[in-house]
N, C-alpha and C. Protein backbone atom coordinates (compact mmCIF):
# COMPACT_ATOMS: atom_id res chain seq x y z
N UNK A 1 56.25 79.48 -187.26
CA UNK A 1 56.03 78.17 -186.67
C UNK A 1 55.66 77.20 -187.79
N UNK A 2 56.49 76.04 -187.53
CA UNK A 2 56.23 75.17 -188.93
C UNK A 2 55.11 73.86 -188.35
N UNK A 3 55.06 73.56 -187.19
CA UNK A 3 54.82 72.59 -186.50
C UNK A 3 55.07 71.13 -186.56
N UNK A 4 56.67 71.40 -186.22
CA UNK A 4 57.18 69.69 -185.98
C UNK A 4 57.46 69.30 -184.84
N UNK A 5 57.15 70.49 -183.91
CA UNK A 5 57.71 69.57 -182.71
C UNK A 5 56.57 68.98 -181.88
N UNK A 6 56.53 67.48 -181.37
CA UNK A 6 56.24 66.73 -180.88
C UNK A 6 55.41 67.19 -179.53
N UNK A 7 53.95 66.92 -179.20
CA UNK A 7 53.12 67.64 -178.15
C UNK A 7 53.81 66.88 -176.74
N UNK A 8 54.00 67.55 -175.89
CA UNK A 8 54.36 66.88 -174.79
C UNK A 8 53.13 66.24 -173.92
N UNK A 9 53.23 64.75 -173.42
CA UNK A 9 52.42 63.77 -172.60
C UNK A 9 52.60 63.97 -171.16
N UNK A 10 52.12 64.65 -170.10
CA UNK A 10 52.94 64.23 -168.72
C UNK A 10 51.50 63.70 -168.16
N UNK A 11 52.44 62.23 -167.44
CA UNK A 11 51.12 61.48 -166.89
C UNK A 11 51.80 60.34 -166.14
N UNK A 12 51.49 60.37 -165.33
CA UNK A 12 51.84 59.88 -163.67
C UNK A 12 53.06 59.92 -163.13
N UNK A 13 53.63 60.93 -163.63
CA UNK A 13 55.07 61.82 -163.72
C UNK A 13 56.10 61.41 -164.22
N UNK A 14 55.51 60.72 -165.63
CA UNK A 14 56.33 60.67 -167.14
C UNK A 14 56.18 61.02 -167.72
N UNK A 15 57.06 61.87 -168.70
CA UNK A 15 57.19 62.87 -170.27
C UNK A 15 57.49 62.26 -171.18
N UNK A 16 56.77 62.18 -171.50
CA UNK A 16 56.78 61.33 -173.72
C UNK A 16 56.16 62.01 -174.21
N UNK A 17 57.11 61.59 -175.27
CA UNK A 17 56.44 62.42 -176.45
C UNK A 17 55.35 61.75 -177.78
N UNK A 18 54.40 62.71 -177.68
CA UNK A 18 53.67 62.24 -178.23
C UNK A 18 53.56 62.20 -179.61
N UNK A 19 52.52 62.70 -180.15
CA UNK A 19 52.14 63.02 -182.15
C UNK A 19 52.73 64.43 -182.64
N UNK A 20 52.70 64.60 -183.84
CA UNK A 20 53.80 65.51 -184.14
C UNK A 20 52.63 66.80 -184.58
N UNK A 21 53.14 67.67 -183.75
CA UNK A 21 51.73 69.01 -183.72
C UNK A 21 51.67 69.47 -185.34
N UNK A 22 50.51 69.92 -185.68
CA UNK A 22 49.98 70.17 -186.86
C UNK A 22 49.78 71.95 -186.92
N UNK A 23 50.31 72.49 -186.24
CA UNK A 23 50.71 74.06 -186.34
C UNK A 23 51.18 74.68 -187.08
N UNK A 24 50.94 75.68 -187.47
CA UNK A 24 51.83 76.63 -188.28
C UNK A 24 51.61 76.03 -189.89
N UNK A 25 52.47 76.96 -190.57
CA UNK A 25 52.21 77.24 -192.10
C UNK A 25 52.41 75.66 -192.73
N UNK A 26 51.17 74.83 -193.50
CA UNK A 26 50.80 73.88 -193.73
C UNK A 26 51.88 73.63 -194.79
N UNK A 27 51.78 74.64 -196.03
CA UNK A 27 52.54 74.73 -197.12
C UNK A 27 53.84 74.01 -196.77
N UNK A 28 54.47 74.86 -195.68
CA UNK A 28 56.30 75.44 -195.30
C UNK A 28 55.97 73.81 -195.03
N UNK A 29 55.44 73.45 -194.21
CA UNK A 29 55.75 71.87 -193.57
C UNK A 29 55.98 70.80 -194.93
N UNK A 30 54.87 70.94 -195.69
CA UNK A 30 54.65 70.07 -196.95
C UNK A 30 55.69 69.97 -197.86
N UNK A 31 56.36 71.21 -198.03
CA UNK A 31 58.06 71.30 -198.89
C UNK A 31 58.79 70.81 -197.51
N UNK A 32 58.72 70.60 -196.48
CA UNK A 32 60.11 70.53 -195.87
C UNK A 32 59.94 69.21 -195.82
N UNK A 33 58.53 68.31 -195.24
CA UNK A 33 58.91 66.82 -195.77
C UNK A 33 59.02 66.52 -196.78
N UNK A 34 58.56 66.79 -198.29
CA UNK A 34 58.94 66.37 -199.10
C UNK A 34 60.58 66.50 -199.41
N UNK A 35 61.06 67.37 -199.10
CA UNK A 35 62.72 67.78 -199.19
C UNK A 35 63.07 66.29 -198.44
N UNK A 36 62.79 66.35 -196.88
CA UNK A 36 63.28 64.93 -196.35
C UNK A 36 63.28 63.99 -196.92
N UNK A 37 61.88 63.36 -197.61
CA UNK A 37 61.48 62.31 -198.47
C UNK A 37 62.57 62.26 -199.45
N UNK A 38 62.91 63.19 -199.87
CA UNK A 38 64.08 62.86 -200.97
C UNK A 38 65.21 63.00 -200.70
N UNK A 39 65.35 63.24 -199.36
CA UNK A 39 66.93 63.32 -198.91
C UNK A 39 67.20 61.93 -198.71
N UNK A 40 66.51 61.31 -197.70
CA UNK A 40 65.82 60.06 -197.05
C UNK A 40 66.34 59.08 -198.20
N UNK A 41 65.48 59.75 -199.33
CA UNK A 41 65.79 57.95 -200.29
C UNK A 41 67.40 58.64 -201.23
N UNK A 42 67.79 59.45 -201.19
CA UNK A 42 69.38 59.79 -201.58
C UNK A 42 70.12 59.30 -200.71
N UNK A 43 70.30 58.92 -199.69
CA UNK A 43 70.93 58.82 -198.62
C UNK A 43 71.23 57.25 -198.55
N UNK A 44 70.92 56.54 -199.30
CA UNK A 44 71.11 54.85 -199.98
C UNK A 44 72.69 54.68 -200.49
N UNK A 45 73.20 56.09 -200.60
CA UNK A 45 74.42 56.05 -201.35
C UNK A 45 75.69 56.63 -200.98
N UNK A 46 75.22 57.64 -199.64
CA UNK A 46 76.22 58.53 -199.17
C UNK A 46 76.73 57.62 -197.53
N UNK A 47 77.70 58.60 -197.59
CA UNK A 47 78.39 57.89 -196.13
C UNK A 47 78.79 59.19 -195.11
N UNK A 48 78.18 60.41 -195.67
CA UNK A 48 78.18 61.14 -194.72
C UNK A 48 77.70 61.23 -193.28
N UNK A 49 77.92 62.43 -191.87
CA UNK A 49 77.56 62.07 -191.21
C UNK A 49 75.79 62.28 -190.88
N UNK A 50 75.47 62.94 -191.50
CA UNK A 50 74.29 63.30 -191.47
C UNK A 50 73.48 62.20 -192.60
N UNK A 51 73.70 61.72 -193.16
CA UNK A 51 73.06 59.99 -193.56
C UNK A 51 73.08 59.54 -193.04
N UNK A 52 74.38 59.00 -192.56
CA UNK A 52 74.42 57.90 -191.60
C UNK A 52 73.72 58.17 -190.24
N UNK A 53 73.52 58.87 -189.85
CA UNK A 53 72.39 59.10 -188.75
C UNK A 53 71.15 59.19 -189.29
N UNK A 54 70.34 59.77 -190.27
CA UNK A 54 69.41 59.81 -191.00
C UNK A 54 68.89 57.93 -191.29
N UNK A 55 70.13 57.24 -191.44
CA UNK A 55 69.84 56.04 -192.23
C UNK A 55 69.63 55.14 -190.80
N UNK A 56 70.54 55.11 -190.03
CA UNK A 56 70.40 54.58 -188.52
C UNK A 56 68.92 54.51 -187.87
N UNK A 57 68.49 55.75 -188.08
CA UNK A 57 67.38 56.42 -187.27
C UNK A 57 66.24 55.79 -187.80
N UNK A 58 66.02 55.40 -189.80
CA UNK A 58 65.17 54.96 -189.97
C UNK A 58 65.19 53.11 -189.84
N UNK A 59 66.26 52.51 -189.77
CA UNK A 59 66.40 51.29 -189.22
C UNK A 59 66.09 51.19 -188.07
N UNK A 60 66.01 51.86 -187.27
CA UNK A 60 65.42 51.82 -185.60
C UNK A 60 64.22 52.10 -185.32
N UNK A 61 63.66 52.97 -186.26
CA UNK A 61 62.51 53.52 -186.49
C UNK A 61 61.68 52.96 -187.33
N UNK A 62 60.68 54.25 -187.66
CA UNK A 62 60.28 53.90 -188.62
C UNK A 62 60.69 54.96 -189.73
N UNK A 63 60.09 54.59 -191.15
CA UNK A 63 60.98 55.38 -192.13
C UNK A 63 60.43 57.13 -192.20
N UNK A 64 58.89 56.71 -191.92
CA UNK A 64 58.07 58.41 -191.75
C UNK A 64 58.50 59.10 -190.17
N UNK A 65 59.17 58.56 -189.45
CA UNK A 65 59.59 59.28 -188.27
C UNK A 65 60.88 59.81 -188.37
N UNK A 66 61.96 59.10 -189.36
CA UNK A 66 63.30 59.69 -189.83
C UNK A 66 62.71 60.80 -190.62
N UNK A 67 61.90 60.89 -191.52
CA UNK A 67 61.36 61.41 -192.28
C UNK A 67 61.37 62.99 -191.64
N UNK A 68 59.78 62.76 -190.54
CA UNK A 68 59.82 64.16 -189.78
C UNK A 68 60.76 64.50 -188.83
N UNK A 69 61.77 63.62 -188.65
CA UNK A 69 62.93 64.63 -187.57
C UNK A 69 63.88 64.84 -188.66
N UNK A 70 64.33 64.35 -189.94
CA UNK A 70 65.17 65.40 -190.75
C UNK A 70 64.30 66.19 -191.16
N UNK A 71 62.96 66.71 -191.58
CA UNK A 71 62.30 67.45 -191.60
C UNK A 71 62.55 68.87 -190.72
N UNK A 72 62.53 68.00 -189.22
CA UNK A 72 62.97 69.24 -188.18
C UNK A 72 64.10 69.74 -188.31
N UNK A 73 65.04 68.59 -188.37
CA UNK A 73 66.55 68.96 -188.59
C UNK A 73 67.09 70.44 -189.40
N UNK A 74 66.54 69.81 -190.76
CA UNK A 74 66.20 70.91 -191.55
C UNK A 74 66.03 72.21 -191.00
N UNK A 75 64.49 72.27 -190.54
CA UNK A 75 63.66 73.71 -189.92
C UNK A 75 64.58 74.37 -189.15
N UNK A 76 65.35 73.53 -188.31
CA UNK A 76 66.01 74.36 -187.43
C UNK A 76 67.23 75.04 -187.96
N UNK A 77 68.18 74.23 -188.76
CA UNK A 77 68.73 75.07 -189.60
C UNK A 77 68.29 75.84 -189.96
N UNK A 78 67.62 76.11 -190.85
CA UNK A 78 67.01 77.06 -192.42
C UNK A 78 67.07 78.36 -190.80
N UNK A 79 66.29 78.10 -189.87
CA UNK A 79 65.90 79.10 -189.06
C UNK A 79 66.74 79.44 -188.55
N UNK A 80 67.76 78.83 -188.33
CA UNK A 80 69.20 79.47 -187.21
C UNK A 80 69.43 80.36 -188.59
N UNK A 81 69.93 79.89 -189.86
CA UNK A 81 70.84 80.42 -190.54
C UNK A 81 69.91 81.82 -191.11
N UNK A 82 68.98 82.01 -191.06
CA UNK A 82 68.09 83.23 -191.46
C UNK A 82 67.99 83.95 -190.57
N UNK A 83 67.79 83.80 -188.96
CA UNK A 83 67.56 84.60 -187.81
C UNK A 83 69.16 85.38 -187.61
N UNK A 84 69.69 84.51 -188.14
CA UNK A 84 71.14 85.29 -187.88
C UNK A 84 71.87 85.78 -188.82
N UNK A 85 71.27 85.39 -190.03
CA UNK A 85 71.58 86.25 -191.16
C UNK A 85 73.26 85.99 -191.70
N UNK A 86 73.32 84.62 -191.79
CA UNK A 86 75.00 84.26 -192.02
C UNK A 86 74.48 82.85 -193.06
N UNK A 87 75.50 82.27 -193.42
CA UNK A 87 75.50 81.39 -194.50
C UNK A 87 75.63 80.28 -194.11
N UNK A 88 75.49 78.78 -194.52
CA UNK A 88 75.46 77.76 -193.77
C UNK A 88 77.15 76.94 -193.84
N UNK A 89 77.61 76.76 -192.81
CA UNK A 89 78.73 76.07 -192.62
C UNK A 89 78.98 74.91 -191.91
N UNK A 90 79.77 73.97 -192.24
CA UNK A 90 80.04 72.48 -192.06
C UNK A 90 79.99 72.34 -190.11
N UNK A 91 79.59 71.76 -189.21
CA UNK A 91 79.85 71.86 -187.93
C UNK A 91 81.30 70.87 -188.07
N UNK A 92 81.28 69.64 -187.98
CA UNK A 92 82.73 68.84 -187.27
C UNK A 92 82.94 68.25 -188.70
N UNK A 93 84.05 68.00 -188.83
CA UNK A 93 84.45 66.54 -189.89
C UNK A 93 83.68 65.58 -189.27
N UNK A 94 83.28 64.99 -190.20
CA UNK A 94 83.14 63.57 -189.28
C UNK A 94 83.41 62.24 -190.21
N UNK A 95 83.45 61.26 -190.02
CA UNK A 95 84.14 60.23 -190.65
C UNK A 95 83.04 59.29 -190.98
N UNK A 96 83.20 58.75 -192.10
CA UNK A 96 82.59 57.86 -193.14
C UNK A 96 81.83 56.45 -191.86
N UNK A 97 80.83 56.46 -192.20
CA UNK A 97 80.11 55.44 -191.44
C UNK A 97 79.75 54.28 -191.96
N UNK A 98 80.35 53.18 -192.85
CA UNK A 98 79.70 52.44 -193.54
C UNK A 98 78.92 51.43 -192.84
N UNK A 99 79.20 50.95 -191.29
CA UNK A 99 78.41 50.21 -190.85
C UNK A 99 77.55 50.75 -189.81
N UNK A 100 76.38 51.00 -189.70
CA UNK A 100 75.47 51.46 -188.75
C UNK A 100 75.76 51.40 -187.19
N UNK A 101 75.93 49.59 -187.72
CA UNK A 101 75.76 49.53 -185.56
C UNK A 101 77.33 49.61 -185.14
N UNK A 102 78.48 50.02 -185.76
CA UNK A 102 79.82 50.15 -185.21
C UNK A 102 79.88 51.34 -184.85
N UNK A 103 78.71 52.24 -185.54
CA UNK A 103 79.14 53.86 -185.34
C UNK A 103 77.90 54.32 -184.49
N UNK A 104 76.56 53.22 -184.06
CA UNK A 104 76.05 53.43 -183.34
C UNK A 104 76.57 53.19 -181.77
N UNK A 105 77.78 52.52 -181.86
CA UNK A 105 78.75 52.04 -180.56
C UNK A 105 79.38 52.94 -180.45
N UNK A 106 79.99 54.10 -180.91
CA UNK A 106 80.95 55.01 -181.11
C UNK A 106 79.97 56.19 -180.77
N UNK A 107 78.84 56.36 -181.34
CA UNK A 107 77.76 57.58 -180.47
C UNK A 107 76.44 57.09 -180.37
N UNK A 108 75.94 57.82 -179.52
CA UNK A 108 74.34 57.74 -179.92
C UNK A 108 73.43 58.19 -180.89
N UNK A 109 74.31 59.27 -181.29
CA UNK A 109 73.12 59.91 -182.43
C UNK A 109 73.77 59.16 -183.90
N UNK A 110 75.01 58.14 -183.76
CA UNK A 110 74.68 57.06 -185.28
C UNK A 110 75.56 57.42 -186.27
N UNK A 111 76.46 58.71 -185.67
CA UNK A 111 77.42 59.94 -186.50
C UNK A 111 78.56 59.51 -185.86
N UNK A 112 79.92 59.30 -186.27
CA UNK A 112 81.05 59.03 -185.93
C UNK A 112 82.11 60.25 -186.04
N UNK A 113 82.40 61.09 -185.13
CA UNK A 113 82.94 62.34 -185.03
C UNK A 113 84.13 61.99 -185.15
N UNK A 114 84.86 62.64 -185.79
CA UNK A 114 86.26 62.67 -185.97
C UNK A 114 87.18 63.09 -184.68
N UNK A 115 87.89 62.62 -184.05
CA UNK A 115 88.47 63.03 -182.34
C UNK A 115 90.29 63.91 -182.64
């Protein structure tokens, strides 16, 4: 357990999410945001799809909340690809995003999938 995922709020029978739980191995968390932190400010230059959602997210956001969900992003990889004991591979093509809000019209998550 690394503890990024978000404590759940239920209160007058709405679910939000709240602060980001502080669980699990302090270390593992501390390299995985710092990894983000520097993905985060690399990502000024790329047009992949996983920037361009990364970069979207912190324009909508804020920059330490892109921060801890590629953080998670991350975790969950690293963990799929170790629990299953296989190597990491590309999911879809996806196509060059140079403008944010054209490819935020095209999906929600800010990534422009190749059809």
């Amino acid at each position: 357990m690394v503890g990024f995922y978000a404590e759940t709020i239920f209160s007058s029978g709405k679910n939000r999410l709240g602060w980001i739980s502080k669980r699990g191995d302090k270390y593992m968390r501390m390299l995985l945001i710092h990894g983000a932190r520097a993905t985060l400010n690399a990502t000024k230059n790329k047009e992949d799809g996983r920037s361009c959602w990364v970069k979207s997210l912190a324009t909508r956001r804020n920059k330490n909340i892109a921060t801890v969900a590629l953080a998670n992003k991350n975790a969950r990889i690293a963990w799929s690809i170790l629990s299953r004991d296989e190597s990491y591979r590309k999911v879809v093509q996806r196509l060059p995003c140079s403008d944010s809000k054209s490819c935020l019209a095209k999906g929600s998550t800010g990534s422009c999938v190749a059809s």
